[in-house]
PDB file of N, CA and C in Angstrom:
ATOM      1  N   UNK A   1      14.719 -52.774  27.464  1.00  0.00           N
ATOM      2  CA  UNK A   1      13.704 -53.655  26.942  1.00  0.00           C
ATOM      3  C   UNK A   1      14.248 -55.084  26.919  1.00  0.00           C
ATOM      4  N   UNK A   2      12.981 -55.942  27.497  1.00  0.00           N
ATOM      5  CA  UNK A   2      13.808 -57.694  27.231  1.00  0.00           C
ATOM      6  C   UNK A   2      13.950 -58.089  25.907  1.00  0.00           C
ATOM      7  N   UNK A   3      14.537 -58.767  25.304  1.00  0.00           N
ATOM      8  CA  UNK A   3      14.711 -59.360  24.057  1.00  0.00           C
ATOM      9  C   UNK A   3      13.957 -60.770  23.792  1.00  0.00           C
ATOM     10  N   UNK A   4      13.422 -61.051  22.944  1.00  0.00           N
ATOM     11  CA  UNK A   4      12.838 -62.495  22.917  1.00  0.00           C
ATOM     12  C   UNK A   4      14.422 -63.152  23.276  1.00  0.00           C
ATOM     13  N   UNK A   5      13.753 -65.019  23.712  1.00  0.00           N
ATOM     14  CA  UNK A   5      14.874 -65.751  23.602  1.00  0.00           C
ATOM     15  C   UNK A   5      14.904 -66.451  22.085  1.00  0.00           C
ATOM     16  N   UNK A   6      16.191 -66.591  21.751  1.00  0.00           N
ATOM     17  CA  UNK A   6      16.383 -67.762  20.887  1.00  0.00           C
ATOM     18  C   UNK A   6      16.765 -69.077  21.312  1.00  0.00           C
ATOM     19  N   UNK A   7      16.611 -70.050  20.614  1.00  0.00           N
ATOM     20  CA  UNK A   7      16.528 -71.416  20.453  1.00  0.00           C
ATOM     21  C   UNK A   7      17.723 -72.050  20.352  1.00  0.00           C
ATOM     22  N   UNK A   8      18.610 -71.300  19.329  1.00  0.00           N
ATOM     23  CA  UNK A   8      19.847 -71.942  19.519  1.00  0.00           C
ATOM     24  C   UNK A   8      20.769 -71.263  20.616  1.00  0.00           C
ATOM     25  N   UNK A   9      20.551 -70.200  21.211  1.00  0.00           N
ATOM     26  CA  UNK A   9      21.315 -69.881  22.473  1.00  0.00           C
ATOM     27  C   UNK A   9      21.086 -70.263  23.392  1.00  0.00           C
ATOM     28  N   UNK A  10      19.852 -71.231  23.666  1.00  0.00           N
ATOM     29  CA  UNK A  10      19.041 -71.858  24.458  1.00  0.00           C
ATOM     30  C   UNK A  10      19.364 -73.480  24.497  1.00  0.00           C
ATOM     31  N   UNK A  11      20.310 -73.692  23.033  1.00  0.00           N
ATOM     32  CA  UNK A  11      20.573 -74.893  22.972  1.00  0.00           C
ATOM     33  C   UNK A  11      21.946 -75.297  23.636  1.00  0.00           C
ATOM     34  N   UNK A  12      22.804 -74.254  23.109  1.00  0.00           N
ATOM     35  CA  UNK A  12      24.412 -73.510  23.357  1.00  0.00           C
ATOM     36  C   UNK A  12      24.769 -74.075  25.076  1.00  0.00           C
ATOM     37  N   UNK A  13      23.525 -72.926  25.953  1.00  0.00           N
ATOM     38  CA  UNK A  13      24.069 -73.217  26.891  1.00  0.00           C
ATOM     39  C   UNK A  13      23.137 -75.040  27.620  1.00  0.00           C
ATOM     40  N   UNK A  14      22.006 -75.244  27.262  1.00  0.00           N
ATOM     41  CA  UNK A  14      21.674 -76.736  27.583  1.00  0.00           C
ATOM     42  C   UNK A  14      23.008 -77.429  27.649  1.00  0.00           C
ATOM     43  N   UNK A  15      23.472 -77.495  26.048  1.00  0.00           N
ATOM     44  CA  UNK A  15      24.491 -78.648  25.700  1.00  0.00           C
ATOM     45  C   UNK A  15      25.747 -78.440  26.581  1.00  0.00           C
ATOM     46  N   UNK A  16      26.456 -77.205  26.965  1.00  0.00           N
ATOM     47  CA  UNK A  16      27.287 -76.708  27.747  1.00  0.00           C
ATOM     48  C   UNK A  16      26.986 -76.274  29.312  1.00  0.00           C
ATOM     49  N   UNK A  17      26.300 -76.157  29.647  1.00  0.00           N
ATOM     50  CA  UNK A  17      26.014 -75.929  31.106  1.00  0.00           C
ATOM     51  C   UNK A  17      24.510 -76.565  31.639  1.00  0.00           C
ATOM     52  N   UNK A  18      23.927 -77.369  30.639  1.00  0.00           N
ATOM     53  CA  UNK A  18      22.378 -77.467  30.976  1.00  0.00           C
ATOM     54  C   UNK A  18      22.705 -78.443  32.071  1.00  0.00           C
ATOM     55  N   UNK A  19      23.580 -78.942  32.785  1.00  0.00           N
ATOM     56  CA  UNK A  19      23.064 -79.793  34.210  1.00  0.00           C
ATOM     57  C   UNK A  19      23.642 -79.139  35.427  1.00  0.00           C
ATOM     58  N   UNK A  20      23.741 -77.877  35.215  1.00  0.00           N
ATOM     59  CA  UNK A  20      23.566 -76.840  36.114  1.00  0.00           C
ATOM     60  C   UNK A  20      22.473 -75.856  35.816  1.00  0.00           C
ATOM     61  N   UNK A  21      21.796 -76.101  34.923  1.00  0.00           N
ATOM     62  CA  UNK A  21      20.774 -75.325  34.736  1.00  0.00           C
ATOM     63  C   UNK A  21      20.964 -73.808  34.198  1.00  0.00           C
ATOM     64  N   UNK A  22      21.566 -73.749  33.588  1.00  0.00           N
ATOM     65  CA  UNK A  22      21.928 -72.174  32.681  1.00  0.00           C
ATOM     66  C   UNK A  22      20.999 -72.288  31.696  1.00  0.00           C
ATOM     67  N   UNK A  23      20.215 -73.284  30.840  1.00  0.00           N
ATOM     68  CA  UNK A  23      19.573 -73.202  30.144  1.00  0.00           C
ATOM     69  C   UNK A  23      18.321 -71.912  30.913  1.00  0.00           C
ATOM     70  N   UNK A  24      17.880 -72.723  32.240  1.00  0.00           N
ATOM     71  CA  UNK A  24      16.777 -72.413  33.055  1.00  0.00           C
ATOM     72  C   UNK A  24      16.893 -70.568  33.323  1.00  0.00           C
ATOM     73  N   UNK A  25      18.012 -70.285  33.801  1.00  0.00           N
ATOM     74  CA  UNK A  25      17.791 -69.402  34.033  1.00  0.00           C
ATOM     75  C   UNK A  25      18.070 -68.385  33.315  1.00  0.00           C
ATOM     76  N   UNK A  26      17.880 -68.825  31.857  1.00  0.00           N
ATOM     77  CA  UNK A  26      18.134 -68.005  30.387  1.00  0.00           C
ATOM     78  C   UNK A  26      16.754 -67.877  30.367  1.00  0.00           C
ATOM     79  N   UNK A  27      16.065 -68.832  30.539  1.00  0.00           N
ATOM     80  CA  UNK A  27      14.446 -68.440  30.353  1.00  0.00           C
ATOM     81  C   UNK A  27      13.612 -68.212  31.369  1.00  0.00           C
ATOM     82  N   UNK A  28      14.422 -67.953  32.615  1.00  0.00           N
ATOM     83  CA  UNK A  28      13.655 -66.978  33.505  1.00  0.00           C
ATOM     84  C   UNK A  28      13.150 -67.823  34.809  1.00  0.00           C
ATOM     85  N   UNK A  29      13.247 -69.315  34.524  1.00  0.00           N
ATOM     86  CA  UNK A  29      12.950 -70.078  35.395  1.00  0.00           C
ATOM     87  C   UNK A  29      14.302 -70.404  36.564  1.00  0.00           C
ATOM     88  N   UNK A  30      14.365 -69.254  37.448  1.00  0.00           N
ATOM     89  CA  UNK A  30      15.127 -69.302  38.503  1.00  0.00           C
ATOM     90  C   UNK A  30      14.453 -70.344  39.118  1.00  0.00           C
ATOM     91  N   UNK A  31      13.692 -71.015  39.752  1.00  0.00           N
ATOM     92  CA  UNK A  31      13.041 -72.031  40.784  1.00  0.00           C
ATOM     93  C   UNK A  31      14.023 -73.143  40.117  1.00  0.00           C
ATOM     94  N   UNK A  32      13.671 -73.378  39.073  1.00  0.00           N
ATOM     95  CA  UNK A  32      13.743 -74.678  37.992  1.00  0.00           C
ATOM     96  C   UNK A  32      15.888 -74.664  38.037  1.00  0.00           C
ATOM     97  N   UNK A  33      16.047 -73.425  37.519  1.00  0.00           N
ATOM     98  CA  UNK A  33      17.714 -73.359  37.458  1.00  0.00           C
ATOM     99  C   UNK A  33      18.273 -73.837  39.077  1.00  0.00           C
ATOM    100  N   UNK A  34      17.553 -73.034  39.897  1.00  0.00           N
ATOM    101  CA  UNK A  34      18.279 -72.997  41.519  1.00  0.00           C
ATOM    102  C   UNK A  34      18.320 -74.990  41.299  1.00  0.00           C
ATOM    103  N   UNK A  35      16.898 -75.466  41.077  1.00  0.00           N
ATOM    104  CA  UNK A  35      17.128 -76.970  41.429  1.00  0.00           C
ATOM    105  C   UNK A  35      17.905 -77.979  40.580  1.00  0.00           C
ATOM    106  N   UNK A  36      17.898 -77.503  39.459  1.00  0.00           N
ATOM    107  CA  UNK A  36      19.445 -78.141  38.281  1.00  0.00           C
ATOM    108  C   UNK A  36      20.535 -77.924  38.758  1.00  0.00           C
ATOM    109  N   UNK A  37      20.701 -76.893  39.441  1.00  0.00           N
ATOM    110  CA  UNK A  37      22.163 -76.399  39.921  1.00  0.00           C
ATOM    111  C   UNK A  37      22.538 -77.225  40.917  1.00  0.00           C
ATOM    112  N   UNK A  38      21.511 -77.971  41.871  1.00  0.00           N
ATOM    113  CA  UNK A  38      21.997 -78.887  42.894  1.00  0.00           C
ATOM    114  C   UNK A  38      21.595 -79.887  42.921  1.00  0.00           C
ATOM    115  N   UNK A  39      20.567 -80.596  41.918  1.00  0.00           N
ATOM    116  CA  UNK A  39      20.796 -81.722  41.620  1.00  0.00           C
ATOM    117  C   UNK A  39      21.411 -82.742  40.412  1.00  0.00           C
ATOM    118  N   UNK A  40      22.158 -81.518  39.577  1.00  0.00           N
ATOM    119  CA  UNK A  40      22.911 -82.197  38.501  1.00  0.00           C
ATOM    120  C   UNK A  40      22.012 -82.203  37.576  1.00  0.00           C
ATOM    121  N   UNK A  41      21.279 -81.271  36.792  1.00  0.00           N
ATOM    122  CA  UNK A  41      19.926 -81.386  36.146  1.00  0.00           C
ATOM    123  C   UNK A  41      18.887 -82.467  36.306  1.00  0.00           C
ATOM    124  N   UNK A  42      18.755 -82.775  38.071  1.00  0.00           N
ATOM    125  CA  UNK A  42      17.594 -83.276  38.265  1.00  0.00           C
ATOM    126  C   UNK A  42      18.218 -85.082  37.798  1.00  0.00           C
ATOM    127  N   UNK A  43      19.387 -85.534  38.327  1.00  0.00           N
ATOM    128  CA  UNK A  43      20.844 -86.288  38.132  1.00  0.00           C
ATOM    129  C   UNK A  43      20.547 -86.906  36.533  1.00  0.00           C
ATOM    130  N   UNK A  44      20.559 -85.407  35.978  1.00  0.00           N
ATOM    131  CA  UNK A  44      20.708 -85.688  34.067  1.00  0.00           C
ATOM    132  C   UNK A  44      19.282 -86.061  33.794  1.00  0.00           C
ATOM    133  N   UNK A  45      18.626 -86.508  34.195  1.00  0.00           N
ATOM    134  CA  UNK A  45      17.223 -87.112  33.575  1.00  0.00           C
ATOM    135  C   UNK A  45      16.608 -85.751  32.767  1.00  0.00           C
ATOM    136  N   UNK A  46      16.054 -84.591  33.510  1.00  0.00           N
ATOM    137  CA  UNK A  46      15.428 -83.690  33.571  1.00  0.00           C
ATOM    138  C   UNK A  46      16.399 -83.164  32.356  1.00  0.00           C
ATOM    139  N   UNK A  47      18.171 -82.979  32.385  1.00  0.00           N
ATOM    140  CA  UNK A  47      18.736 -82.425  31.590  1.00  0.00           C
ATOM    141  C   UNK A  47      18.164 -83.250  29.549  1.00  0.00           C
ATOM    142  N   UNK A  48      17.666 -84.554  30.102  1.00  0.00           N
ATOM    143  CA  UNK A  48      17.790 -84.991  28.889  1.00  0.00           C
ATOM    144  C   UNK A  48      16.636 -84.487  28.420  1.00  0.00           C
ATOM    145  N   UNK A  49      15.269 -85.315  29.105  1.00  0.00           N
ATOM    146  CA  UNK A  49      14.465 -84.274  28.391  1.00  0.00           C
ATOM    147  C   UNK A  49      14.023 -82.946  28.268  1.00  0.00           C
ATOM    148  N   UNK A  50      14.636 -82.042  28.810  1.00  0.00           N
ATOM    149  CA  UNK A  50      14.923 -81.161  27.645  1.00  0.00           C
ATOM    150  C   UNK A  50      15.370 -80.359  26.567  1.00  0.00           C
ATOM    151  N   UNK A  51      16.363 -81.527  25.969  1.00  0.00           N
ATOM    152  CA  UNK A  51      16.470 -82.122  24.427  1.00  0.00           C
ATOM    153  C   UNK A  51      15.301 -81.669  23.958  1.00  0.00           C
ATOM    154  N   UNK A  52      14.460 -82.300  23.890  1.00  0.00           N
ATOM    155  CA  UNK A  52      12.975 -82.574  23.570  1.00  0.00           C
ATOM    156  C   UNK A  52      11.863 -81.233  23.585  1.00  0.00           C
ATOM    157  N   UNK A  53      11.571 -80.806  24.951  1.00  0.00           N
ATOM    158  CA  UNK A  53      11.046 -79.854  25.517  1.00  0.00           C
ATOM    159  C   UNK A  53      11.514 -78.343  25.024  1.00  0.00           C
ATOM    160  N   UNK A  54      12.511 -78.222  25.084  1.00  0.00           N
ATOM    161  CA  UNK A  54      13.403 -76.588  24.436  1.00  0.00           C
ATOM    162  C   UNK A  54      12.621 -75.909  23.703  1.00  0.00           C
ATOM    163  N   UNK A  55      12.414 -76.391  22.531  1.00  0.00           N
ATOM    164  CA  UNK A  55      11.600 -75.565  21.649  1.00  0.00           C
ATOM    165  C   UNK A  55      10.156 -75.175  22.225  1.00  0.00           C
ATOM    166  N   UNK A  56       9.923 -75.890  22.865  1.00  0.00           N
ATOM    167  CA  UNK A  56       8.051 -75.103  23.491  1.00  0.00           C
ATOM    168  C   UNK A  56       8.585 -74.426  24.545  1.00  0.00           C
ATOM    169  N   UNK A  57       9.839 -74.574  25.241  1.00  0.00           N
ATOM    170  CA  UNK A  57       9.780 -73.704  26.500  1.00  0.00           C
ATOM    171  C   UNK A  57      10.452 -72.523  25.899  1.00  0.00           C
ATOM    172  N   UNK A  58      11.024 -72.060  24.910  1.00  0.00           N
ATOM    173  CA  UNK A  58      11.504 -70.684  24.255  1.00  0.00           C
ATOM    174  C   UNK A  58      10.535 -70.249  23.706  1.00  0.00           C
ATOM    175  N   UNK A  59       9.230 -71.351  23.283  1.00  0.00           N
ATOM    176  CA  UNK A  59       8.738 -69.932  22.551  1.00  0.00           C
ATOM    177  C   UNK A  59       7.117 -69.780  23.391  1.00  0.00           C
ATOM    178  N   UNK A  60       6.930 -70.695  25.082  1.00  0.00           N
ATOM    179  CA  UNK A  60       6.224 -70.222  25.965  1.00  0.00           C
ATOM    180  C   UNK A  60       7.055 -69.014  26.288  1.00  0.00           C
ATOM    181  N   UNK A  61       8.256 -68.894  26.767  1.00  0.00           N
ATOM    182  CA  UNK A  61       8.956 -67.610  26.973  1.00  0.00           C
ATOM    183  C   UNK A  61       8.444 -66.299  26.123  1.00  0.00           C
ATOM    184  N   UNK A  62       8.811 -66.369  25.092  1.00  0.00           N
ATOM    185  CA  UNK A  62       8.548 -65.499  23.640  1.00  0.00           C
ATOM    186  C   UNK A  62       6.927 -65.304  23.851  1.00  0.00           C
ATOM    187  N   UNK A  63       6.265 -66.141  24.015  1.00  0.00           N
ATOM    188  CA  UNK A  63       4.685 -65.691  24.173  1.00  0.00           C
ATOM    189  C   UNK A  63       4.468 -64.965  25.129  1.00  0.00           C
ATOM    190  N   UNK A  64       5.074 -65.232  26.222  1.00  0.00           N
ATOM    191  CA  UNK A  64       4.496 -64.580  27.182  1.00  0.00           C
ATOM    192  C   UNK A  64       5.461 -62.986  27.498  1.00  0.00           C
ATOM    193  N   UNK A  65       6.131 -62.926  27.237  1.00  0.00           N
ATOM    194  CA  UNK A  65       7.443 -61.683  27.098  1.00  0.00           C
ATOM    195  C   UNK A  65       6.372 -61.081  25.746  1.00  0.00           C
ATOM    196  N   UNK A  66       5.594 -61.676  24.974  1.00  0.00           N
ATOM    197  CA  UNK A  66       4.726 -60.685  24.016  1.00  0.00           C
ATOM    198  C   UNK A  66       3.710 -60.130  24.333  1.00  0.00           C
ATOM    199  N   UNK A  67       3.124 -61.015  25.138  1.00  0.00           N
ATOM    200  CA  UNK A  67       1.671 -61.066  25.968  1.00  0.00           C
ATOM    201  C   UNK A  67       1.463 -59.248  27.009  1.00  0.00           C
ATOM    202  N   UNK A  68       2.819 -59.751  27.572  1.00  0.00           N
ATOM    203  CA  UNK A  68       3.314 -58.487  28.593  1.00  0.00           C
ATOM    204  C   UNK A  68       3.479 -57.080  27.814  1.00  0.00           C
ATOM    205  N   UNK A  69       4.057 -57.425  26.959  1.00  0.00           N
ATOM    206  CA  UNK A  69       4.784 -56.246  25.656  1.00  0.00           C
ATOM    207  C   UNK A  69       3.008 -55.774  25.418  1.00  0.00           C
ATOM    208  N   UNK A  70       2.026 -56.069  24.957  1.00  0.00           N
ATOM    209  CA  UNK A  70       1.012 -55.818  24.463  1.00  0.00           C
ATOM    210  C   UNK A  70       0.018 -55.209  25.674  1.00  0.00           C
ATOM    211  N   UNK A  71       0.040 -55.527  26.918  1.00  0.00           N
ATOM    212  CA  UNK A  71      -0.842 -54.956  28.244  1.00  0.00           C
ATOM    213  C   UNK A  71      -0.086 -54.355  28.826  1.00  0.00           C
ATOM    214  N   UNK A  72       1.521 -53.873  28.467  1.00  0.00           N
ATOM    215  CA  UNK A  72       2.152 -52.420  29.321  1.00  0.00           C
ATOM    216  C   UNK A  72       1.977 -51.311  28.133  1.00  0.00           C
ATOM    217  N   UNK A  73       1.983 -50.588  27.519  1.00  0.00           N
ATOM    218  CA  UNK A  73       1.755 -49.601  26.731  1.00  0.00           C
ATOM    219  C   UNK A  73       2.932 -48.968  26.726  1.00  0.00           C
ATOM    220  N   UNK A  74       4.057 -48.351  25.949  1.00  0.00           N
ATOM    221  CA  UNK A  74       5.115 -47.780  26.171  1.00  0.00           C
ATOM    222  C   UNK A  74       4.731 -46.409  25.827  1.00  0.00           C
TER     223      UNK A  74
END
């Protein structure tokens, strides 16, 4: 079973790897990670704002990882 994400493990790796994009592909956005990874988080801009952004993109994650949880039936 997937686990929701959290926010501060989401922050952990931003602050430590976010301009390679480890944030990204904690939340599933391989497209988004592949292109942090080779442009230096988008050359830091993209890394900064999301500072900002984090918290709505963990808990679009979390919504939609619920959304799914509720229309597969276990």
């Amino acid at each position: 079973m997937i686990k929701e994400r959290e926010l501060w493990v989401a922050y952990l790796l931003w602050f430590f790897l976010g301009p390679v994009g480890v944030h990204k592909f904690y939340l599933g956005k391989i497209g988004m990670g592949i292109l942090y990874l080779f442009t230096g988080g988008l050359l830091l801009i993209g890394w900064i704002i999301d500072l900002f952004t984090l918290p709505s993109q963990v808990r679009a994650y979390n919504d939609e990882l619920r959304t799914l949880r509720e229309e597969i039936p276990l």
